[in-house]
N, C-alpha and C. Protein backbone atom coordinates (compact mmCIF):
# COMPACT_ATOMS: atom_id res chain seq x y z
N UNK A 1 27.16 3.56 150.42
CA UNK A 1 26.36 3.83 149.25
C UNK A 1 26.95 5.05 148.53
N UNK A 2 27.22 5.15 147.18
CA UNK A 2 27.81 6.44 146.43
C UNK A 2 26.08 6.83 145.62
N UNK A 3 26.57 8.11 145.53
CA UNK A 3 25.16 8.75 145.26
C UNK A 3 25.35 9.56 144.51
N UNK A 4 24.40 9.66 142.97
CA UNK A 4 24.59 10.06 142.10
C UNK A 4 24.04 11.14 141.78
N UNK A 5 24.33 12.31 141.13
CA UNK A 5 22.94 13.20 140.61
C UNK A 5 23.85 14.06 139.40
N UNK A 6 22.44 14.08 138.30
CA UNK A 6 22.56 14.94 136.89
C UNK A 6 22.22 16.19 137.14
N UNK A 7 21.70 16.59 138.31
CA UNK A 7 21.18 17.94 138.04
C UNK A 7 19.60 17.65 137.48
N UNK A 8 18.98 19.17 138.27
CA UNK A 8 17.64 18.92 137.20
C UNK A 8 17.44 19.96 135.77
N UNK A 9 18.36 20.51 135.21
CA UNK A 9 18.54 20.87 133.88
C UNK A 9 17.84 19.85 132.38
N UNK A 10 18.56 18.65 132.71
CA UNK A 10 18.57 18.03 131.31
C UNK A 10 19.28 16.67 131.23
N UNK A 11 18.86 15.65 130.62
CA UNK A 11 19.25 14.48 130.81
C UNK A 11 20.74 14.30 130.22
N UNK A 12 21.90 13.23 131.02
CA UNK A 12 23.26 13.83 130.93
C UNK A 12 23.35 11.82 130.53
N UNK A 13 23.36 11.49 129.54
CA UNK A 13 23.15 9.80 129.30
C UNK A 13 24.64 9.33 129.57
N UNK A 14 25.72 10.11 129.33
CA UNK A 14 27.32 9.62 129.21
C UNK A 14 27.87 9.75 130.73
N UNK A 15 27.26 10.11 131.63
CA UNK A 15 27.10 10.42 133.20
C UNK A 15 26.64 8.71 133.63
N UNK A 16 25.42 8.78 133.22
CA UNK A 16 24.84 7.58 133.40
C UNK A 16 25.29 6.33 133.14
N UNK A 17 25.77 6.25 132.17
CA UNK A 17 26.27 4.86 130.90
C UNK A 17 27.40 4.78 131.91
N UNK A 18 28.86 5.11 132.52
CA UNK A 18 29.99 5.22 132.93
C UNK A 18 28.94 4.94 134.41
N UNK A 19 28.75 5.71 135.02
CA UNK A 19 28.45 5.25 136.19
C UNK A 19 27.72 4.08 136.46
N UNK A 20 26.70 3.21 135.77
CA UNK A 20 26.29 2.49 135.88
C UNK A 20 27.09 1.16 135.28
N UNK A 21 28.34 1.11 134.45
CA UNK A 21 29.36 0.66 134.34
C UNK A 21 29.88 0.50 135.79
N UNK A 22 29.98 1.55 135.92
CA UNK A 22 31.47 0.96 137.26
C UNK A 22 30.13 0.45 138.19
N UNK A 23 29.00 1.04 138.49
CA UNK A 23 28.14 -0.19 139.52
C UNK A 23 28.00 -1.13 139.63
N UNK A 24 28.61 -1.73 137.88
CA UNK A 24 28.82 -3.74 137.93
C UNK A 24 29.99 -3.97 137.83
N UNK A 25 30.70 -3.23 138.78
CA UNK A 25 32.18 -3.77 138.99
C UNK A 25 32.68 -3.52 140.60
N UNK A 26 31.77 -2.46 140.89
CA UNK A 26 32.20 -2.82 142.67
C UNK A 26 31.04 -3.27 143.49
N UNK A 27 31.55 -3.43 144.44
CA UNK A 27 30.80 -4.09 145.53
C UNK A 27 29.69 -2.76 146.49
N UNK A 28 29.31 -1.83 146.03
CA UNK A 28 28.76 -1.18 146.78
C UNK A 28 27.12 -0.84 146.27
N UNK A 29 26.36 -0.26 147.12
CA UNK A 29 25.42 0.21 146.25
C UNK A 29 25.30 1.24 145.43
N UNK A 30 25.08 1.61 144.51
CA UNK A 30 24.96 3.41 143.59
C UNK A 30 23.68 3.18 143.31
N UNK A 31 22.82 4.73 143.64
CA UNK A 31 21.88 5.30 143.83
C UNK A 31 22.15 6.44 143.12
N UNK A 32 20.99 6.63 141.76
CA UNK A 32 21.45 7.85 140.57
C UNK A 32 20.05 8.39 140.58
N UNK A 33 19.99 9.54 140.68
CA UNK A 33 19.22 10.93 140.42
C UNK A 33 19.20 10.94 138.80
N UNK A 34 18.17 10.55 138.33
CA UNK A 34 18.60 10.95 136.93
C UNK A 34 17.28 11.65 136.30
N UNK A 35 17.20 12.35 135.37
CA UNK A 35 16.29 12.69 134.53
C UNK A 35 16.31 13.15 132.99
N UNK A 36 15.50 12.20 132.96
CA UNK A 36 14.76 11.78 131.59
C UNK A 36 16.24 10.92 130.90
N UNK A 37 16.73 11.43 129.34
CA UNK A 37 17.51 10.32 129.03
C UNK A 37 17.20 9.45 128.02
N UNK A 38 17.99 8.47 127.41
CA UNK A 38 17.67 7.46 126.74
C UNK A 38 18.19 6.23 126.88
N UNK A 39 19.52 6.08 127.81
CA UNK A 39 20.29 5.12 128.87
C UNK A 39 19.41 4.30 129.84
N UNK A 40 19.01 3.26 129.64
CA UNK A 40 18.31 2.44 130.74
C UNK A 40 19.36 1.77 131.71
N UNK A 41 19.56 2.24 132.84
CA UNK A 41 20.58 1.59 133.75
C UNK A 41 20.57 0.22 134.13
N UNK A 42 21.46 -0.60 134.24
CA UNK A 42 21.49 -2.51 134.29
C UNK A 42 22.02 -2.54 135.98
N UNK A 43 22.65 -1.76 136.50
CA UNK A 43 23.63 -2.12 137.48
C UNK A 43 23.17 -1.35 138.72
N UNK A 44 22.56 -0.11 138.45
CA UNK A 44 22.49 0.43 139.44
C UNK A 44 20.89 1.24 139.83
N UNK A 45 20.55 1.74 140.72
CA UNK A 45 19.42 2.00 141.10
C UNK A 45 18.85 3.41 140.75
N UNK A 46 18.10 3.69 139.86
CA UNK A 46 17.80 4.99 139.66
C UNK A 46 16.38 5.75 139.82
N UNK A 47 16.71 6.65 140.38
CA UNK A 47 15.14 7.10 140.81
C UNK A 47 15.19 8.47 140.09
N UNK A 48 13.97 9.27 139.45
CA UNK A 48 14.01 10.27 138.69
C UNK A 48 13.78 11.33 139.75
N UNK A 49 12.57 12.66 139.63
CA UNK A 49 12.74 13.53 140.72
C UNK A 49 12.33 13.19 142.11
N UNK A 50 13.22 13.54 142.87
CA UNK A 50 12.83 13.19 144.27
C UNK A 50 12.36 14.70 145.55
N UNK A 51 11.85 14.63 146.12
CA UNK A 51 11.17 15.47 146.54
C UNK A 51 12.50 15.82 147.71
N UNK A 52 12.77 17.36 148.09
CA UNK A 52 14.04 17.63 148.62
C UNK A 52 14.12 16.50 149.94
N UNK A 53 13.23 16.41 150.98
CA UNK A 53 13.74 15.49 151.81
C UNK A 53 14.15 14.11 151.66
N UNK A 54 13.93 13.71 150.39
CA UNK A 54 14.59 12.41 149.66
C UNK A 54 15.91 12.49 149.51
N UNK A 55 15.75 13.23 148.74
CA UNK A 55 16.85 14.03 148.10
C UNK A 55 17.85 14.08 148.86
N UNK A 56 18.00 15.18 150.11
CA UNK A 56 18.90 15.18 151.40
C UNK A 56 18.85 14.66 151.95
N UNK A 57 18.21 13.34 152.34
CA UNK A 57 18.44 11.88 152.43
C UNK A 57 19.32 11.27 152.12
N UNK A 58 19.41 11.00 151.18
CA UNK A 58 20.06 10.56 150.47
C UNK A 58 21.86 10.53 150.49
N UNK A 59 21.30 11.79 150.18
CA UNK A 59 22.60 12.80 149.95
C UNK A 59 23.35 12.46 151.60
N UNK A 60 22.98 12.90 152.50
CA UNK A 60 23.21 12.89 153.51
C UNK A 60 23.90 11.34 154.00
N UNK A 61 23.20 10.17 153.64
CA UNK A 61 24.02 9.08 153.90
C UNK A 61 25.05 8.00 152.90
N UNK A 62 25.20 8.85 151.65
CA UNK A 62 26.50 8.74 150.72
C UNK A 62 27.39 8.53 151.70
N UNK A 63 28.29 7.68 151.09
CA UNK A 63 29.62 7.57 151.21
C UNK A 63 30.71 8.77 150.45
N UNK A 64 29.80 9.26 149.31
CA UNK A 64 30.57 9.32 148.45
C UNK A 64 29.55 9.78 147.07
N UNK A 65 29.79 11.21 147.12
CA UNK A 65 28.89 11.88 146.04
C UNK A 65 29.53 11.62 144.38
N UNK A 66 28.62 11.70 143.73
CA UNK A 66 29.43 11.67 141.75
C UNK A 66 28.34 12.59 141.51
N UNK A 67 28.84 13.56 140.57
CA UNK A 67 27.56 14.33 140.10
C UNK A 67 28.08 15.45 138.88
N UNK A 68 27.47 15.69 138.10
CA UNK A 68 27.58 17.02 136.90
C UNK A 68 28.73 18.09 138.03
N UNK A 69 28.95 18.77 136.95
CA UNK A 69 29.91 20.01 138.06
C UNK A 69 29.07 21.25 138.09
N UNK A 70 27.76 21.00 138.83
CA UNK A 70 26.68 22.15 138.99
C UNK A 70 27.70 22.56 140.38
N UNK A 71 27.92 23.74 140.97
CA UNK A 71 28.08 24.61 142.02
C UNK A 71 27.25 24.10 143.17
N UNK A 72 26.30 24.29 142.67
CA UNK A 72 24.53 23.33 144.17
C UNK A 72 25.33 22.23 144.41
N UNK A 73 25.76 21.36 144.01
CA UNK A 73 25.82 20.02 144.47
C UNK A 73 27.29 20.09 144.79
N UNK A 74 28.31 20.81 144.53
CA UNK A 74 29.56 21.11 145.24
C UNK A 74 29.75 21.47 145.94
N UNK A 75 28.65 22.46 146.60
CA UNK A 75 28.50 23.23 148.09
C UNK A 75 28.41 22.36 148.60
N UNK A 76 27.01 21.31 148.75
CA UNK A 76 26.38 20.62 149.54
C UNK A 76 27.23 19.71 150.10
N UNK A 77 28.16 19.03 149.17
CA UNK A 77 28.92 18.19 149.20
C UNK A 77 30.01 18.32 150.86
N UNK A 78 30.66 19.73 150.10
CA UNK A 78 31.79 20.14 150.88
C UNK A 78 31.11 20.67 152.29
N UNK A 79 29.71 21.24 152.49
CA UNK A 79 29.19 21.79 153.57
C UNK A 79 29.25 20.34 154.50
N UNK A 80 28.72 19.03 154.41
CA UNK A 80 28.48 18.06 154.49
C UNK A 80 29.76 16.99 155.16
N UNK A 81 30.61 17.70 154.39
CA UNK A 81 31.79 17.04 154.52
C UNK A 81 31.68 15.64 153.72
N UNK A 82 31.82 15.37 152.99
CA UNK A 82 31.36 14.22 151.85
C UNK A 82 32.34 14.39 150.53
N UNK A 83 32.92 13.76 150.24
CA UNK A 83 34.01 13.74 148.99
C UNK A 83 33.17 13.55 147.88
N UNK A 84 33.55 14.32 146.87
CA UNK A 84 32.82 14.45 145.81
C UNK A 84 33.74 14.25 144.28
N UNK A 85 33.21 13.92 143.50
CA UNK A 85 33.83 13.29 142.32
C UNK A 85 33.14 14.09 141.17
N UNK A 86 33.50 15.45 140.38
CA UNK A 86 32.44 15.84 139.68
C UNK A 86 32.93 15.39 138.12
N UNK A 87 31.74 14.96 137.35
CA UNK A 87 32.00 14.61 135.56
C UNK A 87 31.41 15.77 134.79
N UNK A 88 31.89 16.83 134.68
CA UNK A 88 31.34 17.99 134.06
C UNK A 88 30.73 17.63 132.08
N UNK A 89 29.71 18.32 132.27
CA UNK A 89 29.09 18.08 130.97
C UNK A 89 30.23 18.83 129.96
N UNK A 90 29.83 18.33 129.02
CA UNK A 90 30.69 19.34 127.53
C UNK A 90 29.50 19.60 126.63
N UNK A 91 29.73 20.77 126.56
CA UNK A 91 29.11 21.10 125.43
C UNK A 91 29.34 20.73 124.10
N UNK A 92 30.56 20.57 123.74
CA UNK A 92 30.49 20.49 122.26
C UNK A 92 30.20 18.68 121.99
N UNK A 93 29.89 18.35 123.38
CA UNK A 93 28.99 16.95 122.86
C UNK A 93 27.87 17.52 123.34
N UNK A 94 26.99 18.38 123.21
CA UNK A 94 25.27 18.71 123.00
C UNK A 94 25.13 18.42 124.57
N UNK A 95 26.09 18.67 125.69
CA UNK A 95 25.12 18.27 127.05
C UNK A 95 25.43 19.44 127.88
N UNK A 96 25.58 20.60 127.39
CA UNK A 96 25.26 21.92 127.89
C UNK A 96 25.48 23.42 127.14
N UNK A 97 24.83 24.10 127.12
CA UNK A 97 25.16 25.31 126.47
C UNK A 97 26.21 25.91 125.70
N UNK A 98 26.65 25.80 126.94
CA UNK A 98 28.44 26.45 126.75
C UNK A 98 29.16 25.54 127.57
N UNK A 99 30.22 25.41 127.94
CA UNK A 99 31.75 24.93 128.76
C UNK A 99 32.14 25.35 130.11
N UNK A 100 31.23 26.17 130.84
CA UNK A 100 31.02 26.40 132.20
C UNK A 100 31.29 25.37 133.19
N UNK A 101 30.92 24.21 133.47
CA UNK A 101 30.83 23.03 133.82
C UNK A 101 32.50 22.23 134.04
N UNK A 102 32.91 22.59 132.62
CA UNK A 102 34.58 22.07 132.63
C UNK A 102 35.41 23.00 133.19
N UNK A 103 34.96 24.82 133.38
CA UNK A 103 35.51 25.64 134.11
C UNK A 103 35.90 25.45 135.33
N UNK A 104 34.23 24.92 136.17
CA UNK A 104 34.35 24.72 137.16
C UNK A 104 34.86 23.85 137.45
N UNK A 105 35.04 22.64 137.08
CA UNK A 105 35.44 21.48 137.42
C UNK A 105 37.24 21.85 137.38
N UNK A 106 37.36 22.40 136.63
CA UNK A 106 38.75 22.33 136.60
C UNK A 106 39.86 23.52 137.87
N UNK A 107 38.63 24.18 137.65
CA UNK A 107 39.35 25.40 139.14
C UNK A 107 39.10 24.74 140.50
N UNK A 108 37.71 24.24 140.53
CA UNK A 108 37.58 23.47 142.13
C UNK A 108 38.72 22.05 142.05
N UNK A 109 39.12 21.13 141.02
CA UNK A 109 40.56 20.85 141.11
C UNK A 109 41.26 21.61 141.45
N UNK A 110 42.19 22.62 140.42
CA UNK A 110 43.07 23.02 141.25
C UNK A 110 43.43 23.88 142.51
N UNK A 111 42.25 24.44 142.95
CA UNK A 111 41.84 24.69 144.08
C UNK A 111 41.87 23.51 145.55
N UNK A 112 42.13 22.45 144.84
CA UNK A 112 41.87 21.47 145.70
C UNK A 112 40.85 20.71 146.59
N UNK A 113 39.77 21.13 146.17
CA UNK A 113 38.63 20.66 146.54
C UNK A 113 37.76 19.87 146.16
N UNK A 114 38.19 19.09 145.15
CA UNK A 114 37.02 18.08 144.22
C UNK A 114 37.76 17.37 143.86
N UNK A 115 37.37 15.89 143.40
CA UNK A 115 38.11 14.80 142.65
C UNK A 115 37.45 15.27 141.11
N UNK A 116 38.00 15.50 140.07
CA UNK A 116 37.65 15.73 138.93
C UNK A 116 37.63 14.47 137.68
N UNK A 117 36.64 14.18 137.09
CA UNK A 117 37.03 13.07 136.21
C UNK A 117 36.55 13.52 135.09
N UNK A 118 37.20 13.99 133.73
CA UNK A 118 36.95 14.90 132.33
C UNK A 118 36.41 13.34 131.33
N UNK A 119 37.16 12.16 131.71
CA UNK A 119 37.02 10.78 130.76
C UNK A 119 36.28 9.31 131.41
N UNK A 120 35.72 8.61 131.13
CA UNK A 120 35.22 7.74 131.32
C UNK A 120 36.15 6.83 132.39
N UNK A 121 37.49 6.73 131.63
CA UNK A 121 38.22 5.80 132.10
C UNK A 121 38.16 6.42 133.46
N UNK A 122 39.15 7.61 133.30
CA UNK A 122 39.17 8.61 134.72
C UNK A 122 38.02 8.43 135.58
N UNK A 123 36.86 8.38 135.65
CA UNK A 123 35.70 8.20 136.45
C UNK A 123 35.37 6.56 136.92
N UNK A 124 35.66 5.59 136.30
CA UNK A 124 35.87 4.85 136.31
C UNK A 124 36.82 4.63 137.55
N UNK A 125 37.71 5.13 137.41
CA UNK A 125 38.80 4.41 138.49
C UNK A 125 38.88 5.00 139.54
N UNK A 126 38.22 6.24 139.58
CA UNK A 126 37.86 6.94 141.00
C UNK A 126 36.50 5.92 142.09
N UNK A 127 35.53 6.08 140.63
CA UNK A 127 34.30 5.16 141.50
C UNK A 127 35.33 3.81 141.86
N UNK A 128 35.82 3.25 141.36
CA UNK A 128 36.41 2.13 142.03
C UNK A 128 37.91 2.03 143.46
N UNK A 129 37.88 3.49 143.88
CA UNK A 129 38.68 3.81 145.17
C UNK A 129 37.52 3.85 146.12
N UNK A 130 37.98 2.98 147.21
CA UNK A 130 36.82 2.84 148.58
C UNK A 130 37.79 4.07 149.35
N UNK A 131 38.80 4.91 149.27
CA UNK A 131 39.57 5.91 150.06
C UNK A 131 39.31 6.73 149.67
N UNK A 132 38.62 7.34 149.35
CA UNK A 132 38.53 8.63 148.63
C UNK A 132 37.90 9.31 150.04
N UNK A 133 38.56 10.73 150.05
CA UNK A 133 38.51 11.63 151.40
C UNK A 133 37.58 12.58 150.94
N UNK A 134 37.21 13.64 151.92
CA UNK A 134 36.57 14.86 151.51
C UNK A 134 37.67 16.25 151.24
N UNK A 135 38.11 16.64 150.50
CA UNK A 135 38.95 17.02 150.35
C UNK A 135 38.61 18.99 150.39
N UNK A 136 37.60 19.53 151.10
CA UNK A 136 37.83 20.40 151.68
C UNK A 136 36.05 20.30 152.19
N UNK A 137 36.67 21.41 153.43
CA UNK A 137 34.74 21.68 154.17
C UNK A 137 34.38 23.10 153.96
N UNK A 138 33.22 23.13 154.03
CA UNK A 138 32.73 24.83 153.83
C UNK A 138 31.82 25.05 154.93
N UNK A 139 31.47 26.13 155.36
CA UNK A 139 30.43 26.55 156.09
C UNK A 139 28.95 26.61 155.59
N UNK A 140 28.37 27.23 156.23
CA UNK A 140 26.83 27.31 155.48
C UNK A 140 26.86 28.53 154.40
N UNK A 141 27.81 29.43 154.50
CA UNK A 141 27.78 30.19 153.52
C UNK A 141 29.33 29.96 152.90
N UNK A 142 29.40 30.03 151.91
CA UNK A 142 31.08 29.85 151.07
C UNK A 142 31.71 31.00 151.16
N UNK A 143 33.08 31.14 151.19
CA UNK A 143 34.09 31.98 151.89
C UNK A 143 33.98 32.79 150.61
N UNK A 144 34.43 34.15 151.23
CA UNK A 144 34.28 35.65 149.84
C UNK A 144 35.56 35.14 149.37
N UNK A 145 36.10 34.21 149.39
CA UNK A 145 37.52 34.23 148.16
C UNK A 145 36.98 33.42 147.49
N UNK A 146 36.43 31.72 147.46
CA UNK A 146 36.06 31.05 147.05
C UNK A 146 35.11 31.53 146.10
N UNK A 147 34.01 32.22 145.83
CA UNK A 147 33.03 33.14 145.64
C UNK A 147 33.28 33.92 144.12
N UNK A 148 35.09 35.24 145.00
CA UNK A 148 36.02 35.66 144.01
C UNK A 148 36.29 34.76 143.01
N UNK A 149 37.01 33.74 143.15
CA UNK A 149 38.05 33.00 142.30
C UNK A 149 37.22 32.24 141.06
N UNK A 150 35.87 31.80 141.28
CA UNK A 150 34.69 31.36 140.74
C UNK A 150 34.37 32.42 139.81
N UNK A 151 34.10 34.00 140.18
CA UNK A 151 33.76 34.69 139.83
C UNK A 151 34.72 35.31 138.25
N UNK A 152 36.07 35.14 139.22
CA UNK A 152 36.96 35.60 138.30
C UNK A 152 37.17 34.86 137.24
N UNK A 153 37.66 33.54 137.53
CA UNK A 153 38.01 32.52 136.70
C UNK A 153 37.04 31.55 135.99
N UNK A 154 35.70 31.64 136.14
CA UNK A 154 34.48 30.74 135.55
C UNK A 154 33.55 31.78 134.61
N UNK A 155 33.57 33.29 135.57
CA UNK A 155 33.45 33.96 135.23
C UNK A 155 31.50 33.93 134.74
């Protein structure tokens, strides 16, 4: 099962639309966290807020996380050991403040720890790899460099 989540900020519809795309093209189940929105999903299963033991439920028996590039859900991921695929919002399409989101996404790439997908297509062809690894683990607390480099570079 790949397992989805927007975050509970604000409804992320171009998250949704792409992921529920590739849910009618593979063979698995996807399970999306979503809230609010104007995207009615065809393909895949969506449940709005879920109460945390749902939630880490959930989470917990992924194959295979997709989610906004919130920090919360990149820990969890990597604590977990669970490969994660993040689609960071953009702002200058109205789905976050500022560009924080593409910061992160782009340092936990080259950091090596996240599958990153910036385009549809790109997300697309990740959800459609059944190999996709966990590509780093963390402890219960995240290492003081990891922490630094976030700090420095996301700022």
């Amino acid at each position: 099962m790949i397992f989805c989540t927007v975050g509970t900020q604000a409804p992320f519809d171009r998250f949704v639309r792409v992921v529920d795309e590739a849910a009618g093209r593979i063979d698995e189940e996807v399970v999306a966290q979503v809230r609010g929105g104007s995207y009615v999903p065809r393909n895949l299963r969506a449940v709005g807020f879920l109460p945390p033991d749902e939630f880490d439920a959930l989470f917990a028996s992924a194959r295979l996380i997709v989610a906004h590039a919130g920090m919360g859900t990149i820990l969890s991921a990597m604590r977990l050991g669970k490969p994660i695929v993040v689609f960071p919002r953009v702002a200058a399409l109205g789905e976050h403040r500022n560009e924080h989101q593409l910061a992160t996404a782009r340092k936990m790439k080259e950091l090596g720890y996240v599958y990153v997908a910036e385009t549809a297509e790109e997300l697309l062809e990740l959800l459609s790899r059944p190999d996709l690894k966990p590509l780093h683990a963390v402890g219960p607390r995240a290492a003081s460099t990891l922490v630094a480099a976030i700090r420095r570079d996301v700022g």
